[in-house]
PDB file of N, CA and C in Angstrom:
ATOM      1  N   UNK A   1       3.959   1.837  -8.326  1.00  0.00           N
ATOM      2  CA  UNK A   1       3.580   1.937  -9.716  1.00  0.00           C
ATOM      3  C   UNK A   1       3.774   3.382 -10.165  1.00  0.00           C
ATOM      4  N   UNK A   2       4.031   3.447 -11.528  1.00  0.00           N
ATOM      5  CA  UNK A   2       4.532   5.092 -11.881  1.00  0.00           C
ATOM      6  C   UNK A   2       3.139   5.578 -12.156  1.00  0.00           C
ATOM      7  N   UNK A   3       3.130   7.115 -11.802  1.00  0.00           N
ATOM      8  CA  UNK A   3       1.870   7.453 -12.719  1.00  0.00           C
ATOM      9  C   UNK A   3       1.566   7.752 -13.637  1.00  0.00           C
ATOM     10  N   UNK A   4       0.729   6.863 -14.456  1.00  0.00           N
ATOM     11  CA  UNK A   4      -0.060   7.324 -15.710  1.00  0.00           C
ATOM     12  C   UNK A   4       0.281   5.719 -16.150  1.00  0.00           C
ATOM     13  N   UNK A   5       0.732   5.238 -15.519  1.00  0.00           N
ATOM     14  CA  UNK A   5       0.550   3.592 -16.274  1.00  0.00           C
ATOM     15  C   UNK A   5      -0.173   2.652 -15.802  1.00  0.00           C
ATOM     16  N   UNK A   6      -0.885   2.599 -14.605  1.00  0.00           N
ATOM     17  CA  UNK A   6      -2.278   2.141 -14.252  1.00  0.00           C
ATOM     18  C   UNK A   6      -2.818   1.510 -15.615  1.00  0.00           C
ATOM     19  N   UNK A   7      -3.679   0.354 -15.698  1.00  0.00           N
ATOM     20  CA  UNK A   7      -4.627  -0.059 -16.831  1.00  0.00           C
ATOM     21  C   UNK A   7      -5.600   0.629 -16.574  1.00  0.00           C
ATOM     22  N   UNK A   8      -6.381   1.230 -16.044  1.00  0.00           N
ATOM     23  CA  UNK A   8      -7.609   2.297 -15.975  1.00  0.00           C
ATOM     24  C   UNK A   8      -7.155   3.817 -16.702  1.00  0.00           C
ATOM     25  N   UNK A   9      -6.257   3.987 -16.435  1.00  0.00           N
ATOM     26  CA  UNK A   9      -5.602   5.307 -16.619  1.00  0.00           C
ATOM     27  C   UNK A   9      -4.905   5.450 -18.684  1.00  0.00           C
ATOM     28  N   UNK A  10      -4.308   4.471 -19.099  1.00  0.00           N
ATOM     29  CA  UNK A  10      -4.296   3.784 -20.078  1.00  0.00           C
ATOM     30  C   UNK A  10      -5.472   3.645 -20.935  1.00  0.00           C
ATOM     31  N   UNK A  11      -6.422   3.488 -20.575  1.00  0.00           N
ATOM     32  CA  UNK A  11      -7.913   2.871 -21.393  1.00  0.00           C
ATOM     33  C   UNK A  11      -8.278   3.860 -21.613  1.00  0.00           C
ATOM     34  N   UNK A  12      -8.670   5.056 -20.284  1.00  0.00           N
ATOM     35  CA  UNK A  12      -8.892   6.604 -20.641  1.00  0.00           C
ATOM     36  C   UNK A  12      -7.939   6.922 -21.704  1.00  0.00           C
ATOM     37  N   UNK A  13      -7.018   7.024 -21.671  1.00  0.00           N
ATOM     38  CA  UNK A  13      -6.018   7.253 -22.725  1.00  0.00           C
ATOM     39  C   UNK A  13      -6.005   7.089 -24.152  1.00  0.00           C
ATOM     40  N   UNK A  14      -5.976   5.845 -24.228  1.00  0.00           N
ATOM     41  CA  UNK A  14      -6.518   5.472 -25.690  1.00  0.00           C
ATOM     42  C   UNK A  14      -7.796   5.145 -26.022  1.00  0.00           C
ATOM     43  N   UNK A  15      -8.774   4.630 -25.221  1.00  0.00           N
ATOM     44  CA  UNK A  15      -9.687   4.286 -26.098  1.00  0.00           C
ATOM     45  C   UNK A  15     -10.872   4.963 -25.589  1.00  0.00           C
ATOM     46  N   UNK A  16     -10.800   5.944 -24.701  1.00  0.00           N
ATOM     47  CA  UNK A  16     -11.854   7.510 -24.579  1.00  0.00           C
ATOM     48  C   UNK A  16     -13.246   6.971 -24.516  1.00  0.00           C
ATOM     49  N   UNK A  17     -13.541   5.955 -23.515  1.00  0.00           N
ATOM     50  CA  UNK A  17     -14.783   5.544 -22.979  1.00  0.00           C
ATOM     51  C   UNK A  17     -15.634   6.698 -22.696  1.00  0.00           C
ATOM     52  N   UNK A  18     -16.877   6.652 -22.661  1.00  0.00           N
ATOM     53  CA  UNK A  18     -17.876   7.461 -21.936  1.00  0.00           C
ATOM     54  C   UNK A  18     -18.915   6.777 -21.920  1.00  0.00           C
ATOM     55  N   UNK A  19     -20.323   7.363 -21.387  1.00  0.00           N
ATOM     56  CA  UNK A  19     -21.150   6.517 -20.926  1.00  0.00           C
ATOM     57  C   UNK A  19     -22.463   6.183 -22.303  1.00  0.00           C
ATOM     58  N   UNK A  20     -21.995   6.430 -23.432  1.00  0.00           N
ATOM     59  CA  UNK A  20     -22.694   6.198 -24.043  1.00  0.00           C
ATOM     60  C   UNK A  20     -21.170   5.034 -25.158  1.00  0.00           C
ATOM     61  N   UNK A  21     -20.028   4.874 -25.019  1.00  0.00           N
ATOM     62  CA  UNK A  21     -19.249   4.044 -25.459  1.00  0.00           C
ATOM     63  C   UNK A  21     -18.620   3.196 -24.629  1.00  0.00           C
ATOM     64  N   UNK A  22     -18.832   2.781 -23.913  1.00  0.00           N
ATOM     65  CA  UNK A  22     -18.475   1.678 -22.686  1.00  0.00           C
ATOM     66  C   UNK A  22     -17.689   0.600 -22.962  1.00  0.00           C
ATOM     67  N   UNK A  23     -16.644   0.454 -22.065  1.00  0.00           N
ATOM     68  CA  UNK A  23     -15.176  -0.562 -22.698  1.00  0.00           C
ATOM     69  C   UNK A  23     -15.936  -2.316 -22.362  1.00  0.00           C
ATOM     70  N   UNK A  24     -15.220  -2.999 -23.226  1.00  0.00           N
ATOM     71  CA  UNK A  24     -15.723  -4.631 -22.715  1.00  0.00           C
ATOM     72  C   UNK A  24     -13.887  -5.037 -22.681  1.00  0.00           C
ATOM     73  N   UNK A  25     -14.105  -5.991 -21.328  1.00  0.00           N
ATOM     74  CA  UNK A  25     -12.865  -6.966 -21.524  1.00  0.00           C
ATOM     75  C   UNK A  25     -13.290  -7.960 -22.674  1.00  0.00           C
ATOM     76  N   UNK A  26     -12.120  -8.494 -23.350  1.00  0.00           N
ATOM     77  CA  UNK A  26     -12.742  -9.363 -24.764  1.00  0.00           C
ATOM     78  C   UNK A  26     -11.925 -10.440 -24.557  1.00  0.00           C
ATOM     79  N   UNK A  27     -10.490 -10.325 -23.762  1.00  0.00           N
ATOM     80  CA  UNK A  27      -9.737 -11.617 -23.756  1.00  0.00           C
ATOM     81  C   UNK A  27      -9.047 -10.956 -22.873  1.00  0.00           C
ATOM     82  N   UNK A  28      -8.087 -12.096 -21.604  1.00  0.00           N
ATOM     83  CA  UNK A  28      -7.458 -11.845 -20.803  1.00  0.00           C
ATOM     84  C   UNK A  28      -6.431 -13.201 -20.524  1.00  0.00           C
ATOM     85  N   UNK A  29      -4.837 -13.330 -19.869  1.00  0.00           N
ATOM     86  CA  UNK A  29      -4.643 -14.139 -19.713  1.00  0.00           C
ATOM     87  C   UNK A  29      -3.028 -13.595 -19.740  1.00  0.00           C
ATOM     88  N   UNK A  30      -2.602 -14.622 -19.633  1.00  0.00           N
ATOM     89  CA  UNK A  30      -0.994 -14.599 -19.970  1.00  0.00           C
ATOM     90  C   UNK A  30       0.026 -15.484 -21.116  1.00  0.00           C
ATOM     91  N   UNK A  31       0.883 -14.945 -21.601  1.00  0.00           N
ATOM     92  CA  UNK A  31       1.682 -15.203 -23.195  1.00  0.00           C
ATOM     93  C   UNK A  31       2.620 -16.037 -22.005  1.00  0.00           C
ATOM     94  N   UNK A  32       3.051 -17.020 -23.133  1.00  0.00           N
ATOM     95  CA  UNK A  32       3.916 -17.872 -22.605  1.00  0.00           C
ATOM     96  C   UNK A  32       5.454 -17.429 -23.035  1.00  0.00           C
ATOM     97  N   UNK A  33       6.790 -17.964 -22.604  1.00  0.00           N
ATOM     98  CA  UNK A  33       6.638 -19.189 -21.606  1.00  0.00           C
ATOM     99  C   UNK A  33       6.863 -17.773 -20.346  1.00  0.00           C
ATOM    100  N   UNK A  34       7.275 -16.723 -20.069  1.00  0.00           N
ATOM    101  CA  UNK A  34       7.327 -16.118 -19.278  1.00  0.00           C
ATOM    102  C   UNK A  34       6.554 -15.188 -18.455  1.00  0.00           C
ATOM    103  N   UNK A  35       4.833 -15.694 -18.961  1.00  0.00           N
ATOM    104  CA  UNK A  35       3.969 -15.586 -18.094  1.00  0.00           C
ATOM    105  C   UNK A  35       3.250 -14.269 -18.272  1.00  0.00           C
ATOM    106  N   UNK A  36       3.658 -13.241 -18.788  1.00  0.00           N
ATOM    107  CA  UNK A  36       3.170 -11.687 -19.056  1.00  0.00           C
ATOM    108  C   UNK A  36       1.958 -11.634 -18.891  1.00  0.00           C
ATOM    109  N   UNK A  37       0.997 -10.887 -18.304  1.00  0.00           N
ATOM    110  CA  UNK A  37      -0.100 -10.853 -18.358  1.00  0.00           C
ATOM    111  C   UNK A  37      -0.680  -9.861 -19.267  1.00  0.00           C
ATOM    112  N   UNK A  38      -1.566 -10.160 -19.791  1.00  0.00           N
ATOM    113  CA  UNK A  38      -2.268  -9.554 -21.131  1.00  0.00           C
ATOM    114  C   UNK A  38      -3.790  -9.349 -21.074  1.00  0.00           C
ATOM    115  N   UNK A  39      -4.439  -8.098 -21.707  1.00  0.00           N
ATOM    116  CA  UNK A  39      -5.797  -7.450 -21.310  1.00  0.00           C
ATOM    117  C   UNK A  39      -5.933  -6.890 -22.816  1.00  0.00           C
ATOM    118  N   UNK A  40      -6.752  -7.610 -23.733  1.00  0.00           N
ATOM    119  CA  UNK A  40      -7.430  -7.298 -24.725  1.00  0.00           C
ATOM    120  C   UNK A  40      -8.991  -6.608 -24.469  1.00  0.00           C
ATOM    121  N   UNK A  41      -9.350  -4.750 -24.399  1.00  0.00           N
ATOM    122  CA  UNK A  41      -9.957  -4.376 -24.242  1.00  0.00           C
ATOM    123  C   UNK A  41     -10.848  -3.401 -25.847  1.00  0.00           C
ATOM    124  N   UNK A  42     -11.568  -3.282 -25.628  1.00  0.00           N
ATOM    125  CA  UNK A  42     -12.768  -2.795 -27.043  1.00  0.00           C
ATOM    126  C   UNK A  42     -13.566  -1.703 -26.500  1.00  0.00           C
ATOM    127  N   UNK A  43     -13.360  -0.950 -27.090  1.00  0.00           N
ATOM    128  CA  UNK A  43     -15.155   0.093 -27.314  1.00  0.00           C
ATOM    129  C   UNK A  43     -15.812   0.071 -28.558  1.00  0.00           C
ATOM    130  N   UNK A  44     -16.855  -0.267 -28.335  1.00  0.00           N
ATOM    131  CA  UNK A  44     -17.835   0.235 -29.776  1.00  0.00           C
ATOM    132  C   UNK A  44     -18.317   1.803 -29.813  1.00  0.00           C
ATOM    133  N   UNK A  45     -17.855   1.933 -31.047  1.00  0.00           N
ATOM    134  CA  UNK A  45     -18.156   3.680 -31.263  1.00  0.00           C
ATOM    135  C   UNK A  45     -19.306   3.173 -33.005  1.00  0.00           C
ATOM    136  N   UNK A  46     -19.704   4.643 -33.164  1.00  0.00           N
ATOM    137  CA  UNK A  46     -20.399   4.573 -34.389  1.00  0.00           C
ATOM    138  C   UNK A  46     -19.388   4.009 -35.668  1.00  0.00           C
ATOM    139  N   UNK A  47     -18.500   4.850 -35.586  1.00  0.00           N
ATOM    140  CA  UNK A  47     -17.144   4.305 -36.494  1.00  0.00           C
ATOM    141  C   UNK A  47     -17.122   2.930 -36.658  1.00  0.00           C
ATOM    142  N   UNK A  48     -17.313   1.832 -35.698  1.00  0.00           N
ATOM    143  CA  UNK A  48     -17.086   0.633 -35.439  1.00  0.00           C
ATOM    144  C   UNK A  48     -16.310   0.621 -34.319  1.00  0.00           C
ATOM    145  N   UNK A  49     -15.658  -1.210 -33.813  1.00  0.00           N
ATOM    146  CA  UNK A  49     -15.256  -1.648 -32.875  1.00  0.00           C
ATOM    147  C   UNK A  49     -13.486  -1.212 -32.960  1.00  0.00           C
ATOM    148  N   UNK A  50     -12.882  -0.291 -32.034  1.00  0.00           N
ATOM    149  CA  UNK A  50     -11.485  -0.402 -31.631  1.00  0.00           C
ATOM    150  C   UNK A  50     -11.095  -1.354 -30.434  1.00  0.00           C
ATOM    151  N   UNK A  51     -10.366  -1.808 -30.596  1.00  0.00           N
ATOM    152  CA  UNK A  51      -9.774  -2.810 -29.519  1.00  0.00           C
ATOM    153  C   UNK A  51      -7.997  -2.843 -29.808  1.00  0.00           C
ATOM    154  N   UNK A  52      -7.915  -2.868 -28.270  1.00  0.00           N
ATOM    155  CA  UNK A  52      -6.336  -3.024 -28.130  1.00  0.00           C
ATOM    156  C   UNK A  52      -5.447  -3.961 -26.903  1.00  0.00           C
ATOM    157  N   UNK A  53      -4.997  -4.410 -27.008  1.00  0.00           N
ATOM    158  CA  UNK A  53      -4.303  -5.073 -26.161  1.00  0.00           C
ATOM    159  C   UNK A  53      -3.412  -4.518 -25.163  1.00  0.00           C
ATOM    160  N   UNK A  54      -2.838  -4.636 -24.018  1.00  0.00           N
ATOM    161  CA  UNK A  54      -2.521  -4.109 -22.711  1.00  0.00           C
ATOM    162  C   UNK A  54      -1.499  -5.024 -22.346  1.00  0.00           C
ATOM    163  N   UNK A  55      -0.173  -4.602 -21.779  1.00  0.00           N
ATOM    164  CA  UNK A  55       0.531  -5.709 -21.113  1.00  0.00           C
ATOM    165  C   UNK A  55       1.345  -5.017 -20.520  1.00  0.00           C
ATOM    166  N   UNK A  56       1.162  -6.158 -18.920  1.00  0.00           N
ATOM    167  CA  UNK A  56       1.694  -5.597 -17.793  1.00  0.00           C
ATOM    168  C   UNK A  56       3.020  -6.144 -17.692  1.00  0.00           C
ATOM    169  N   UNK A  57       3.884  -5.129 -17.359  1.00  0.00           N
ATOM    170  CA  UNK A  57       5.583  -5.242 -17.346  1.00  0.00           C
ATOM    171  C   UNK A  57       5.735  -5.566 -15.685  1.00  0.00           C
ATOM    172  N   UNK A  58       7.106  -6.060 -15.878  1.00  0.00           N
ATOM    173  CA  UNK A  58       7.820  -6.465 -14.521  1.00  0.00           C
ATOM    174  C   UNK A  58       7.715  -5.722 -13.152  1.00  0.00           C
ATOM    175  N   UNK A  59       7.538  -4.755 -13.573  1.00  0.00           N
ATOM    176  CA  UNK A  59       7.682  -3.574 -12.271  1.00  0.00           C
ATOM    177  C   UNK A  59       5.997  -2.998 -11.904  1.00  0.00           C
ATOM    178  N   UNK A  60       5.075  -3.889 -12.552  1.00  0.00           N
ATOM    179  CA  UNK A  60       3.742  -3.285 -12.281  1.00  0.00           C
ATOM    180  C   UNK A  60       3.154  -2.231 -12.933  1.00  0.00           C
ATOM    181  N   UNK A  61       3.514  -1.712 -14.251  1.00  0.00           N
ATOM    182  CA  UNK A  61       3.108  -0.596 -14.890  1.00  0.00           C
ATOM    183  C   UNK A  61       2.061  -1.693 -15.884  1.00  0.00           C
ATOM    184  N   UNK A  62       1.275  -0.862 -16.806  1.00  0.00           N
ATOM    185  CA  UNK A  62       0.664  -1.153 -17.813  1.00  0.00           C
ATOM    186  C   UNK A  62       1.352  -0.332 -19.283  1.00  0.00           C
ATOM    187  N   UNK A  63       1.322  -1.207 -20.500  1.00  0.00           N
ATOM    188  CA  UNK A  63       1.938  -1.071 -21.582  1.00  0.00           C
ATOM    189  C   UNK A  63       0.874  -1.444 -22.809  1.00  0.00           C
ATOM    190  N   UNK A  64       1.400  -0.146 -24.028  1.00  0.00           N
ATOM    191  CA  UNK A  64       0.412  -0.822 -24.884  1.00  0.00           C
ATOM    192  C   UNK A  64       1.455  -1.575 -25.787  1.00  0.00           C
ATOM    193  N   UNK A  65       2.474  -1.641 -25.148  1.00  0.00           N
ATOM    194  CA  UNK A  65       3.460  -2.350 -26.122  1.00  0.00           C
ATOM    195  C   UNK A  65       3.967  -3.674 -25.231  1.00  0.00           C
ATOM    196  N   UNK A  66       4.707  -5.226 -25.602  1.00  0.00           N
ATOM    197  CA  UNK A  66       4.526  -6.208 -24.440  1.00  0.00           C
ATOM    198  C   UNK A  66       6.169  -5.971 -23.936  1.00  0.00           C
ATOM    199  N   UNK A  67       6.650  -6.069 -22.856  1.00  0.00           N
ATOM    200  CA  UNK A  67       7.635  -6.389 -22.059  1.00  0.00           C
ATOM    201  C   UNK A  67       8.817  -6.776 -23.202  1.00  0.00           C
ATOM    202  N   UNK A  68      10.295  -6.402 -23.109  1.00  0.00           N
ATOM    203  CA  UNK A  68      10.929  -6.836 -24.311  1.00  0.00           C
ATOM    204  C   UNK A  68      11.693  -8.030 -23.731  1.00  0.00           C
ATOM    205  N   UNK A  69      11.960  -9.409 -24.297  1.00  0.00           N
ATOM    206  CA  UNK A  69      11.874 -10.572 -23.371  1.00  0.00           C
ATOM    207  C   UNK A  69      13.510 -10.851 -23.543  1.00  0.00           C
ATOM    208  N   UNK A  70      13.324 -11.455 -22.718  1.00  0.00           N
ATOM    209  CA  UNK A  70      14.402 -11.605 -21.648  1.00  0.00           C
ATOM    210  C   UNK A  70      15.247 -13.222 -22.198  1.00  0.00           C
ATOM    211  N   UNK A  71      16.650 -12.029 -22.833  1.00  0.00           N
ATOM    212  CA  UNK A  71      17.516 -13.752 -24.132  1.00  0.00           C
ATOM    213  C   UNK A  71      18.698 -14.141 -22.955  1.00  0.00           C
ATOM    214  N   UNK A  72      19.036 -14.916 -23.508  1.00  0.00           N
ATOM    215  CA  UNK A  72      20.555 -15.247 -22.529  1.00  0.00           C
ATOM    216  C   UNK A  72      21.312 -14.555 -22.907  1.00  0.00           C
ATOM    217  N   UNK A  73      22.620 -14.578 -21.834  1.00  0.00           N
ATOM    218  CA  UNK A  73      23.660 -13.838 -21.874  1.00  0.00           C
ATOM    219  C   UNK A  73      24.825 -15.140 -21.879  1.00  0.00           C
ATOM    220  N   UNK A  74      25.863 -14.233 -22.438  1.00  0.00           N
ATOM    221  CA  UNK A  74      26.983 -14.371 -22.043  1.00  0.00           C
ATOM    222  C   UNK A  74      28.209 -13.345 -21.725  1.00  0.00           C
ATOM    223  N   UNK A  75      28.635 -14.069 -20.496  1.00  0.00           N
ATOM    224  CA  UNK A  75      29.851 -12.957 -19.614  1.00  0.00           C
ATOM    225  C   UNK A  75      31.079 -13.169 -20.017  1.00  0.00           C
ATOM    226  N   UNK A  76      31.869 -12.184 -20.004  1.00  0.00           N
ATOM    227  CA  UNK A  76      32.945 -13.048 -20.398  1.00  0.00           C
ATOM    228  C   UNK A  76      33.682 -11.939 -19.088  1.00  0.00           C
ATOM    229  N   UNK A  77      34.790 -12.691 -18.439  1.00  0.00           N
ATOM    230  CA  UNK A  77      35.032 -12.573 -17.256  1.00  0.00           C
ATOM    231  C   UNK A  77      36.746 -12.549 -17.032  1.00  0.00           C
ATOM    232  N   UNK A  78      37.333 -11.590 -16.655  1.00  0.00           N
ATOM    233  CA  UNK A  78      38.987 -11.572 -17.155  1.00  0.00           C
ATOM    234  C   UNK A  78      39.341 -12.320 -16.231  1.00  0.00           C
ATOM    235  N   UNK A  79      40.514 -13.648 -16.772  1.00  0.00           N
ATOM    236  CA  UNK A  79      41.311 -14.515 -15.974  1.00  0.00           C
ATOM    237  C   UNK A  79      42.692 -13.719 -15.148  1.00  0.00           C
ATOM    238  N   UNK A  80      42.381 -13.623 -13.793  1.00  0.00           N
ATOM    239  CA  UNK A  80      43.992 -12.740 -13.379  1.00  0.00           C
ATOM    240  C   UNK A  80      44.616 -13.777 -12.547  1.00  0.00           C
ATOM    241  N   UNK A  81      44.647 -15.165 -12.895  1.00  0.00           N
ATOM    242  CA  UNK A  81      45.814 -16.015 -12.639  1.00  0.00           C
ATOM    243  C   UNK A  81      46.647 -16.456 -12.841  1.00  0.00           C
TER     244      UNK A  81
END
C-alpha cells in the first residue's frame, strides 16, 4: 500500500478528528456491478455534521474520489497474411 492512502491516514486528513469530535462509520458496503468497496464516514463539529465518502481502489489504497471504471475495449490488430 502507498503511503498516505491508508483509510485512517485519509480521515486524519480530511475530517481532523480529536477527542472531543470523534468520527462515526454511517454506511459501508460495496457499489455495484464491480464490487468497489465504499466507507461513508462523519464528524460532528459545532459547525454541524461533515461526512464523506472513501473508496478503496484496485491496488489497496484509499480514495476520496471512486476508482475510474473499467469500459470495453476494442483492439484492432494488423493482418500480415
Amino acid at each position: 500500500m502507498c503511503a498516505g492512502t491508508s483509510l485512517r491516514l485519509l480521515v486524519d486528513k480530511w475530517l481532523m478528528p480529536n477527542s472531543s469530535t470523534p468520527i462515526r462509520v454511517i454506511r459501508f458496503g460495496r457499489i455495484h456491478p464491480d464490487g468497489t468497496r465504499f466507507v461513508r464516514i462523519a464528524v460532528l463539529r459545532l459547525e454541524g455534521s461533515i461526512a464523506l465518502y472513501f473508496f478503496r481502489h484496485d491496488d489497496g489504497t484509499w480514495h476520496v474520489v471512486p476508482p475510474a471504471t473499467r469500459r470495453p475495449a476494442i483492439r484492432v490488430y494488423a493482418n500480415t497474411g
